[in-house]
N, C-alpha and C. Protein backbone atom coordinates (compact mmCIF):
# COMPACT_ATOMS: atom_id res chain seq x y z
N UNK A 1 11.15 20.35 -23.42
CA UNK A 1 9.95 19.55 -23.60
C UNK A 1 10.11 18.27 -22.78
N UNK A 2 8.87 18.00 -21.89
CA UNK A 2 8.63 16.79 -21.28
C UNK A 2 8.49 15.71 -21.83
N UNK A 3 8.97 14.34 -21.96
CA UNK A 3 8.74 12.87 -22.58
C UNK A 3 8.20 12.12 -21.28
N UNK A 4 7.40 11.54 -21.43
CA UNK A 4 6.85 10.39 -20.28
C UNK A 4 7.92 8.91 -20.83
N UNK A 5 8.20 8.73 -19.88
CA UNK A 5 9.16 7.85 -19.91
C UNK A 5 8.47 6.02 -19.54
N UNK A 6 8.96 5.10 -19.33
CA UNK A 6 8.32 4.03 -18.54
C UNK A 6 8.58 3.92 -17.08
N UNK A 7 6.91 3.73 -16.70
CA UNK A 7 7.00 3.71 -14.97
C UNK A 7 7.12 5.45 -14.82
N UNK A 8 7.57 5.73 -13.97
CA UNK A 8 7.57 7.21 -13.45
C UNK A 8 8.26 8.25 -13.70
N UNK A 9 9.20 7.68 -14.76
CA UNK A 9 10.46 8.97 -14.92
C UNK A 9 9.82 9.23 -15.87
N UNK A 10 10.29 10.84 -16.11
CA UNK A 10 10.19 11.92 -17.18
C UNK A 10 11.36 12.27 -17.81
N UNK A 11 11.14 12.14 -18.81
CA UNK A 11 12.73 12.66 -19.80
C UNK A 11 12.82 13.88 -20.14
N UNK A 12 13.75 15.07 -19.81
CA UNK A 12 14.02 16.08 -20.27
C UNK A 12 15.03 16.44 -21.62
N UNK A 13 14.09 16.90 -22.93
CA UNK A 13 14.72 16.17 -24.09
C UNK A 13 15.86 17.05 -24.38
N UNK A 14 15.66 18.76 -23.38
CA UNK A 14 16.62 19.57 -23.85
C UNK A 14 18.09 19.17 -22.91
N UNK A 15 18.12 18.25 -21.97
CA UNK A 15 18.90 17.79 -21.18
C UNK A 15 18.83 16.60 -20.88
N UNK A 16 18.51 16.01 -21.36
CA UNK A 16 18.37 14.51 -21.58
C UNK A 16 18.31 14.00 -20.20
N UNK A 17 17.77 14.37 -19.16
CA UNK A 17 18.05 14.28 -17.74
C UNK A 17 16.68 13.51 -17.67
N UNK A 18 17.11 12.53 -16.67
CA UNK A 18 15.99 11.46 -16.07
C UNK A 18 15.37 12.41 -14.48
N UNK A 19 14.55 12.57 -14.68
CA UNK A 19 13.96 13.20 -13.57
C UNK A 19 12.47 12.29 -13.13
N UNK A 20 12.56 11.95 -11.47
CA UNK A 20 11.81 11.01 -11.47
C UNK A 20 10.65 11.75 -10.85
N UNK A 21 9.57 11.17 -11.39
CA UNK A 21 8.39 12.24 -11.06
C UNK A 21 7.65 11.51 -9.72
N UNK A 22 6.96 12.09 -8.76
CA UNK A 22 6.81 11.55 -7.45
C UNK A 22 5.52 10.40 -7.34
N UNK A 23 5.70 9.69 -6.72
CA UNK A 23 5.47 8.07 -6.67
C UNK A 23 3.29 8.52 -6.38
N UNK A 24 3.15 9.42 -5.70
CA UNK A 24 1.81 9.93 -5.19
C UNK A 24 1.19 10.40 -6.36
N UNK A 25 1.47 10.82 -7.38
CA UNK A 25 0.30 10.77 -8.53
C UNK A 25 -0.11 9.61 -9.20
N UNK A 26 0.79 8.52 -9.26
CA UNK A 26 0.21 7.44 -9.37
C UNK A 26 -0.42 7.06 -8.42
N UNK A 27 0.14 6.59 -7.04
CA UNK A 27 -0.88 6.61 -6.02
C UNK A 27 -2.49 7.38 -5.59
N UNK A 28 -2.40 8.01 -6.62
CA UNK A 28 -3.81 8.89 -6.18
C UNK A 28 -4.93 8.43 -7.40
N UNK A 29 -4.42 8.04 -8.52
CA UNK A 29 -5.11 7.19 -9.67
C UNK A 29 -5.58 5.88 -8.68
N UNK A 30 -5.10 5.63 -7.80
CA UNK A 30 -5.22 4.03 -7.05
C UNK A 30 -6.60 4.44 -6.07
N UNK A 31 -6.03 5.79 -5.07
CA UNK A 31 -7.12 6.00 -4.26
C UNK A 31 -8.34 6.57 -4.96
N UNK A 32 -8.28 7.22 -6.42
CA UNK A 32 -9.59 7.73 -6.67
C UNK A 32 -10.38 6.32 -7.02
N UNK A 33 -9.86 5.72 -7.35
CA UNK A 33 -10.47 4.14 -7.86
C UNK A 33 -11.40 3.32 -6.65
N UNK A 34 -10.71 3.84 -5.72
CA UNK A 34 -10.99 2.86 -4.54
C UNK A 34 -12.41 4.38 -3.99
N UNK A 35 -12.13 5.02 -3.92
CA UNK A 35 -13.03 6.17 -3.67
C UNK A 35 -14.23 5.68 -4.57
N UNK A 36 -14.17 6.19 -5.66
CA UNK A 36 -15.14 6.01 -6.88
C UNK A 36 -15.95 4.65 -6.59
N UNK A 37 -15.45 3.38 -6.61
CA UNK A 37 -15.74 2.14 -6.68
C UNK A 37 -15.54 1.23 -6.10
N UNK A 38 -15.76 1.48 -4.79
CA UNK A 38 -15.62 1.09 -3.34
C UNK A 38 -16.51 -0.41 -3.49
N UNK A 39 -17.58 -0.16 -3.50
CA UNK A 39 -18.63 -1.36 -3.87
C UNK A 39 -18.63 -2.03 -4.95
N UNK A 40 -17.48 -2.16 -5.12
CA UNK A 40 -17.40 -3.16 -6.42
C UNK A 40 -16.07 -4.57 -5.67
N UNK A 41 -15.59 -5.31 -6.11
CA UNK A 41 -15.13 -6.50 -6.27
C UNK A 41 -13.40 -5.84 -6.09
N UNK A 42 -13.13 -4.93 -5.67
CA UNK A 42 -11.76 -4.55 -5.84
C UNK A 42 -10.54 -5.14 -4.40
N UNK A 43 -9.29 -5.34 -5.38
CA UNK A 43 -8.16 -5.67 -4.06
C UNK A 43 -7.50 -4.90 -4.62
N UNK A 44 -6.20 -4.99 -3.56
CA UNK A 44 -5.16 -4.57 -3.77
C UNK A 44 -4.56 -5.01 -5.18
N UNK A 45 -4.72 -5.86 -5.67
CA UNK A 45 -4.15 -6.26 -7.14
C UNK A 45 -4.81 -5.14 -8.24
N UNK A 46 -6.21 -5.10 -8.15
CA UNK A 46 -6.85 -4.03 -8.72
C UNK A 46 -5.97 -2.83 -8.80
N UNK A 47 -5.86 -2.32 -7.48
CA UNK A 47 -5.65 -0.99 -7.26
C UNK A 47 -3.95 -0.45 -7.48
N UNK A 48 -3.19 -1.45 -7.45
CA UNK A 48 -2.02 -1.52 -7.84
C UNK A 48 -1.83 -1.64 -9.81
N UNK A 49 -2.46 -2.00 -10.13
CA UNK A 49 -2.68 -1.80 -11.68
C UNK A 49 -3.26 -0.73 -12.11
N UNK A 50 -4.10 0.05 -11.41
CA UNK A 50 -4.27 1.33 -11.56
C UNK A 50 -2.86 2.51 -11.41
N UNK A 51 -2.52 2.32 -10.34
CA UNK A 51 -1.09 2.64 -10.30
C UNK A 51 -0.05 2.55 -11.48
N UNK A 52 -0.17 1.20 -11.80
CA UNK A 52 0.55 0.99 -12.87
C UNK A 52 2.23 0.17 -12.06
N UNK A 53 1.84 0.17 -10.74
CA UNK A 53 3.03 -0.46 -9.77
C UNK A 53 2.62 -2.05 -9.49
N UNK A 54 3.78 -2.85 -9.11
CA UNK A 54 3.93 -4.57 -8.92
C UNK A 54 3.24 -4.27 -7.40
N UNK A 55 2.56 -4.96 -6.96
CA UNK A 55 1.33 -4.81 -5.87
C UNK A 55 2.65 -4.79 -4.60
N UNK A 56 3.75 -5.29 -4.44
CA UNK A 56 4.81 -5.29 -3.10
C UNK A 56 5.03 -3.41 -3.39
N UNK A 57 5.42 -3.42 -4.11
CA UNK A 57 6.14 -2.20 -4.32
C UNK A 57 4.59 -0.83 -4.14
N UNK A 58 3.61 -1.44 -4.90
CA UNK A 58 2.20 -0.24 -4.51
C UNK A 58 2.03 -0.01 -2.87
N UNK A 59 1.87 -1.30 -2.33
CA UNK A 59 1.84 -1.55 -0.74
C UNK A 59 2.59 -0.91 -0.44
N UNK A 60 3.43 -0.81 -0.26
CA UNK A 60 4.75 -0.16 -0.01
C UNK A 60 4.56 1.46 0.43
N UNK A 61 4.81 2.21 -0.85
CA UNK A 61 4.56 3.25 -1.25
C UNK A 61 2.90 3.93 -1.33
N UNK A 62 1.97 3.18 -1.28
CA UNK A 62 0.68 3.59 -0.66
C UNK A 62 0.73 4.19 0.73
N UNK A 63 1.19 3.21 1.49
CA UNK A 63 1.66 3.10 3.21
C UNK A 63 2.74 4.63 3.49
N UNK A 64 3.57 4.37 2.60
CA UNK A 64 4.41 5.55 3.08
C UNK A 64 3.56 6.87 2.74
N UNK A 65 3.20 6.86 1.50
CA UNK A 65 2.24 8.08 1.36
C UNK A 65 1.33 8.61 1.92
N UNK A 66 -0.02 7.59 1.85
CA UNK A 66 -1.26 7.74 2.79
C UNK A 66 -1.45 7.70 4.15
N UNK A 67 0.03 6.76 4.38
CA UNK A 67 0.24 6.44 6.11
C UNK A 67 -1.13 5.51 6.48
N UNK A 68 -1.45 4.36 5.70
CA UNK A 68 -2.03 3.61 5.75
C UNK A 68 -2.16 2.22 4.54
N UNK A 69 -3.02 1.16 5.03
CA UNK A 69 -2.19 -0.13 3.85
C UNK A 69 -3.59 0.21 2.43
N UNK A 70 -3.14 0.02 1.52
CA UNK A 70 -4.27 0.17 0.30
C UNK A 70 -5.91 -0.55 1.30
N UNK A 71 -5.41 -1.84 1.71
CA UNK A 71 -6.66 -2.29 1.89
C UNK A 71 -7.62 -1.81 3.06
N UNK A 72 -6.61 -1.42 4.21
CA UNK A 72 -7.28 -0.40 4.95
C UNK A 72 -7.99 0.84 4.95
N UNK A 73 -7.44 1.64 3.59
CA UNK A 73 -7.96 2.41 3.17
C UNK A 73 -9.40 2.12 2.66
N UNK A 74 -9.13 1.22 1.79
CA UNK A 74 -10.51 0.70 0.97
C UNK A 74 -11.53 0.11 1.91
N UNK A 75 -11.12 -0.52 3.12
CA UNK A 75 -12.25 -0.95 3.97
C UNK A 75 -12.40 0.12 4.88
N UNK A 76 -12.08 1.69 5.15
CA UNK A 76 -12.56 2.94 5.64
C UNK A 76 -13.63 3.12 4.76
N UNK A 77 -13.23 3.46 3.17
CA UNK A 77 -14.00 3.76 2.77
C UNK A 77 -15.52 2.85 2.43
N UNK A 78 -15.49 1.79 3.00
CA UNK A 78 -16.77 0.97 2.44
C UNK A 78 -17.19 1.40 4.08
N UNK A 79 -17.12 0.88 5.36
CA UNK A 79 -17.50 1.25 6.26
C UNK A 79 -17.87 2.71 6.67
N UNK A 80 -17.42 3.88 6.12
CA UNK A 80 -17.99 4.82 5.88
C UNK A 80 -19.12 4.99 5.20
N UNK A 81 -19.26 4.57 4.41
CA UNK A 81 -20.33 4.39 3.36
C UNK A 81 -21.51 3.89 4.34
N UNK A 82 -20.96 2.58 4.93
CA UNK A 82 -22.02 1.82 5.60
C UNK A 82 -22.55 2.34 6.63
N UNK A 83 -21.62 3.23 7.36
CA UNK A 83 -22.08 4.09 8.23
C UNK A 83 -23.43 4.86 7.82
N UNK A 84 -23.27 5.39 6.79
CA UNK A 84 -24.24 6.42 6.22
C UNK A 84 -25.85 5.55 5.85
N UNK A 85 -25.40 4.68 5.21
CA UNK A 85 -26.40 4.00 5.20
C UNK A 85 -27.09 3.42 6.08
N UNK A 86 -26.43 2.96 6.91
CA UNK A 86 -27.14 2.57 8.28
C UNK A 86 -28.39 3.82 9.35
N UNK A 87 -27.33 4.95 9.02
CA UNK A 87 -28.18 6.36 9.27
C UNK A 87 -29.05 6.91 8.76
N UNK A 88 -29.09 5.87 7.22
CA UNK A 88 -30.31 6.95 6.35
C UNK A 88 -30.73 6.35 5.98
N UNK A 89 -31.04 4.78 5.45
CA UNK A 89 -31.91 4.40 5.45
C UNK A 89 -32.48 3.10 6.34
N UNK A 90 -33.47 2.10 6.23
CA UNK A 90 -33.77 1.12 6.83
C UNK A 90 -33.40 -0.10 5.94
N UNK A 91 -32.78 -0.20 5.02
CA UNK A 91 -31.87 -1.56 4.46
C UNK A 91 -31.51 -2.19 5.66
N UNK A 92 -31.75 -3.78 5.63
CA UNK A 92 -31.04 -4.94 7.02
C UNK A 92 -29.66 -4.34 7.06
N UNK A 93 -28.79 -4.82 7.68
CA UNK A 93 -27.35 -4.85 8.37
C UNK A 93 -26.47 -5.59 6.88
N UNK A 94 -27.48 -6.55 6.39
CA UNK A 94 -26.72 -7.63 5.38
C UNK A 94 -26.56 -7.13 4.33
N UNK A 95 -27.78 -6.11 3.64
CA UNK A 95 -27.81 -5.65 2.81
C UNK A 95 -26.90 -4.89 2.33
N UNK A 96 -26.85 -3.61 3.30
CA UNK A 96 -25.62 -2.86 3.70
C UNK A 96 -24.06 -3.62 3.68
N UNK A 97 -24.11 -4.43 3.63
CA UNK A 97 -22.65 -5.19 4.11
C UNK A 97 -22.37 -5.14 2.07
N UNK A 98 -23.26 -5.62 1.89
CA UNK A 98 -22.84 -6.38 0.35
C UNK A 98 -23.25 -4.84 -0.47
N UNK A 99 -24.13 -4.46 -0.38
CA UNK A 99 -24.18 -2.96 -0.91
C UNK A 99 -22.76 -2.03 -1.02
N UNK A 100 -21.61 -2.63 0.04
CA UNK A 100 -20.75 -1.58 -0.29
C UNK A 100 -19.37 -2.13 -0.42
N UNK A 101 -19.71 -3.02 -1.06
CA UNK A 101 -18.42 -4.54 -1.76
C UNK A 101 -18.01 -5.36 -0.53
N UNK A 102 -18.66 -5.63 0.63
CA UNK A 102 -18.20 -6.95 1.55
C UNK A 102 -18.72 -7.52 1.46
N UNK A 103 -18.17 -9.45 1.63
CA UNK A 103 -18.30 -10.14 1.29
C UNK A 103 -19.13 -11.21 2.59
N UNK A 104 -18.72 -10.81 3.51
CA UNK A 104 -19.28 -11.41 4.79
C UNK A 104 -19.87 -10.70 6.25
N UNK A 105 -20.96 -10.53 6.52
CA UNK A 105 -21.60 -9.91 7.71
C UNK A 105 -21.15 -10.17 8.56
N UNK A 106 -20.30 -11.19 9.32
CA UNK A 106 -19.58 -11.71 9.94
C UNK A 106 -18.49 -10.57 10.46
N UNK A 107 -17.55 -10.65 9.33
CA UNK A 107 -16.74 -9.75 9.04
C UNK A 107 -16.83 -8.03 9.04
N UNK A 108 -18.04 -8.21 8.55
CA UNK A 108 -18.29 -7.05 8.39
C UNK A 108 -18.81 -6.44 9.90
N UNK A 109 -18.92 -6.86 10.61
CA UNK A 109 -19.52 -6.44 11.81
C UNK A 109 -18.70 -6.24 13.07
N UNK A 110 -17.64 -7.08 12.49
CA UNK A 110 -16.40 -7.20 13.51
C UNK A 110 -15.54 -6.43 13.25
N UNK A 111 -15.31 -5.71 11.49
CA UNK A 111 -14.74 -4.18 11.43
C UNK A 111 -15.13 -3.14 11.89
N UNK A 112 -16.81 -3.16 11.67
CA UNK A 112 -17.59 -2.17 11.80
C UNK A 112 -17.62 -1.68 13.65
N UNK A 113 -17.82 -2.48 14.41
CA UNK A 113 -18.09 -2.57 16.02
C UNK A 113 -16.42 -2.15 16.22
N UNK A 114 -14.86 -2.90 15.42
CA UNK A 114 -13.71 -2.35 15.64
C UNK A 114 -13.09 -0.69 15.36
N UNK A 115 -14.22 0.07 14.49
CA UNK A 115 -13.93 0.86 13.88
C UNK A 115 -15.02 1.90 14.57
N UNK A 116 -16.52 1.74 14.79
CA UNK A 116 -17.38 2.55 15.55
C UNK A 116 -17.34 2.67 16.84
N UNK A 117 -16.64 1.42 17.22
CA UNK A 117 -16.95 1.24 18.69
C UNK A 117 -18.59 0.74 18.58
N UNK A 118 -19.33 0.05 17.89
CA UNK A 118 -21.18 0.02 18.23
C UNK A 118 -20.54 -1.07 17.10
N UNK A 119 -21.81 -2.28 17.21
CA UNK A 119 -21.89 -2.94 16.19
C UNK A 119 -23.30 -2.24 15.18
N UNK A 120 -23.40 -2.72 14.47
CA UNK A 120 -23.76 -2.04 13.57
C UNK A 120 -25.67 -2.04 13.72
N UNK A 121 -25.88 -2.71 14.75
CA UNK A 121 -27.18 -2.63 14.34
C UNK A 121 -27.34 -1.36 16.08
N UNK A 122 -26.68 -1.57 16.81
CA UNK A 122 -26.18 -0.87 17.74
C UNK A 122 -26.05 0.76 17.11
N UNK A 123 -24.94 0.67 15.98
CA UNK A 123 -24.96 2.51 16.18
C UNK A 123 -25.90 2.82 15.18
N UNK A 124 -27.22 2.19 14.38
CA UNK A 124 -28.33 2.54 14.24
C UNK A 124 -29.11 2.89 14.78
N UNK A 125 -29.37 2.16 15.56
CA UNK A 125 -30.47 2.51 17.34
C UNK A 125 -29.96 4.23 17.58
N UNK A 126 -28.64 4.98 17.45
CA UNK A 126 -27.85 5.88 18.07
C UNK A 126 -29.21 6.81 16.83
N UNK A 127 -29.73 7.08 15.99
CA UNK A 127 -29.89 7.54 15.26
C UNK A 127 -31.05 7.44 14.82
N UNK A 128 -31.91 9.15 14.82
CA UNK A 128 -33.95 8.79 14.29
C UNK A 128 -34.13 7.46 13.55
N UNK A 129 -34.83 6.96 12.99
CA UNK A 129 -35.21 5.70 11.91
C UNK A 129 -35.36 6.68 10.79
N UNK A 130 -34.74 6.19 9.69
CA UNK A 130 -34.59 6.67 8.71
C UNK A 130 -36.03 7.16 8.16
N UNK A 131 -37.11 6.28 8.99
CA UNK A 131 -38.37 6.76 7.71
C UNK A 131 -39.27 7.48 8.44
N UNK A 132 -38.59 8.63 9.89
CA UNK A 132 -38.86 9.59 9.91
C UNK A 132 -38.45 10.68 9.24
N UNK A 133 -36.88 10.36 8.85
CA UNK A 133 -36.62 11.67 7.52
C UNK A 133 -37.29 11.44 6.24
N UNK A 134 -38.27 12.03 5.76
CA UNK A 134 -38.84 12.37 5.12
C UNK A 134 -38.00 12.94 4.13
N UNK A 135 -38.00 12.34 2.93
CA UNK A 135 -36.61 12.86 1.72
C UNK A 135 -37.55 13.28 0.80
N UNK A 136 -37.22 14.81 0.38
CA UNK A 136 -38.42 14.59 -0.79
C UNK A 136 -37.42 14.66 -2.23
N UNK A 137 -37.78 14.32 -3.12
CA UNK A 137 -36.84 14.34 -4.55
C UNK A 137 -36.27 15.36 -4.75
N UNK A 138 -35.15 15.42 -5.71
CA UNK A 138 -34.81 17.27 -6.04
C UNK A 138 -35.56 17.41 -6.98
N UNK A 139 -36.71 16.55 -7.76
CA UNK A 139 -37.11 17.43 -9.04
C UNK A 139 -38.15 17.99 -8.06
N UNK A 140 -38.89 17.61 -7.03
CA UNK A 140 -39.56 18.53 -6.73
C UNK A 140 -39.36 19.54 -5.83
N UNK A 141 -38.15 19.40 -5.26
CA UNK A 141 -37.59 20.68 -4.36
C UNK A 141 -37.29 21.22 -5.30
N UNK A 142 -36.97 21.26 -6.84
CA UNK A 142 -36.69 22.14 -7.87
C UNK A 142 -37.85 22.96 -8.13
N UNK A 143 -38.92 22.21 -8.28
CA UNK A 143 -39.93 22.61 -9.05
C UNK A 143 -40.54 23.59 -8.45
N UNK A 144 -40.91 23.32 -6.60
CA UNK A 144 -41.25 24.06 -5.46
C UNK A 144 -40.48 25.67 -5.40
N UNK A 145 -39.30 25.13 -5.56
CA UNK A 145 -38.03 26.40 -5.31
C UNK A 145 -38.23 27.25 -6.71
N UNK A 146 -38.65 27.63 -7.67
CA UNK A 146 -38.16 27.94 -8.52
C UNK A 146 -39.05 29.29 -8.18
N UNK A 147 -38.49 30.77 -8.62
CA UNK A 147 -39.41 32.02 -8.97
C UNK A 147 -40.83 31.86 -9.53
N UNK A 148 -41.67 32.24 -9.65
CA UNK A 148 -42.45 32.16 -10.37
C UNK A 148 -42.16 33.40 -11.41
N UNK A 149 -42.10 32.88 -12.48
CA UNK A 149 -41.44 33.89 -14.15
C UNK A 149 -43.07 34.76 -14.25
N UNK A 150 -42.34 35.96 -14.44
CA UNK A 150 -43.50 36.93 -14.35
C UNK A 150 -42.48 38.00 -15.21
N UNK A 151 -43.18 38.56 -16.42
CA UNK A 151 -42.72 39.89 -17.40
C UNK A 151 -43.44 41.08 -15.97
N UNK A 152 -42.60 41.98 -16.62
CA UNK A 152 -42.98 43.32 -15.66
C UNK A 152 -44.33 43.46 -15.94
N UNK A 153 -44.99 43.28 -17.38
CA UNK A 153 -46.65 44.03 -17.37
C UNK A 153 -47.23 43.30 -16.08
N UNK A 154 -46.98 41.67 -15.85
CA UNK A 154 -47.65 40.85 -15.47
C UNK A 154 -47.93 41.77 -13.51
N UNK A 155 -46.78 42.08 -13.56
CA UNK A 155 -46.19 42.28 -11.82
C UNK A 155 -47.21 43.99 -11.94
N UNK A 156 -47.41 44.42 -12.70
CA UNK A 156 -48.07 46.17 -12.16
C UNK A 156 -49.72 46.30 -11.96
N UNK A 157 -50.03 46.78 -11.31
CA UNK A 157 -51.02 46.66 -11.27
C UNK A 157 -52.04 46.79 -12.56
N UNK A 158 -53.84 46.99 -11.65
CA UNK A 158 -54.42 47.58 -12.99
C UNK A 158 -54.28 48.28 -13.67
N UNK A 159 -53.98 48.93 -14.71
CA UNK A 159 -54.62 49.77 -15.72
C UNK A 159 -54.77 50.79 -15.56
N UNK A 160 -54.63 51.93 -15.79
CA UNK A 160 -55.17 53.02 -15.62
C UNK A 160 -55.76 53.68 -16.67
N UNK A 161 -56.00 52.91 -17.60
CA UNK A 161 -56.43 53.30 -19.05
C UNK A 161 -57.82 52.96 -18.96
């Protein structure tokens, strides 16, 4: 039988053996966080308490794992985001910036142009205007899509009676 131990080891109770369990499942509690809730107020302090690791030691071991720094990760994933948004809808540049937890357009434009190669109002232009795609809701692509429910009498013809 398995015991969760403190921090990462697992205790094996029929062998009392410390077996240390690998540093990336905690690390992945960190990246779903940063995935999930990208646009929210999060640092590395955040995301290292998710871990359940001292933020030197998360850095650390994020880097060796992901082969990238927590915060780099987290500013892929907001600039991704922004990417998309920039492509789909017509929200300003600013909007977009703070829509996906940054704090400065400034900044944000000087990742974005470092990371697209286009600044951002630049690799919009690359792309229709959003309010030629025409989005229609899913309740009514549901409603459109659905069979029309028909019992067999309904489907045969007239009568022959």
């Amino acid at each position: 039988m398995w015991v969760h131990g403190l921090g990462s080891h697992l205790f094996d109770n029929a062998s009392m053996a410390i077996v240390f369990a690998p540093p990336a499942r905690h690390l992945l509690r960190a990246r779903d966080l940063a995935d999930a809730r990208y646009f929210e107020p999060l640092g590395v302090d955040d995301l290292a308490r998710a871990a359940g690791l001292s933020r030197a030691h998360f850095s650390r071991e994020f880097r060796r794992t992901f082969g990238e720094s927590p915060h780099a990760y987290l500013l892929t994933r907001r600039l991704e985001r922004a990417a998309a948004l920039l492509r789909n809808t017509d929200h300003s540049v600013a909007e977009i910036c703070f829509s996906v937890g940054l704090q400065s357009v400034g900044s944000f434009t000087t990742s974005f142009t470092r990371t697209y190669g286009h600044s951002p109002a630049a690799y919009r232009l690359a792309f229709p205007p959003a309010s030629s795609q025409a989005q229609v809701p899913a309740c009514v692509t549901r409603v459109y899509g659905r069979p029309e429910r028909r019992t067999f009498r309904e489907d045969s013809g007239p009568s022959d009676t």
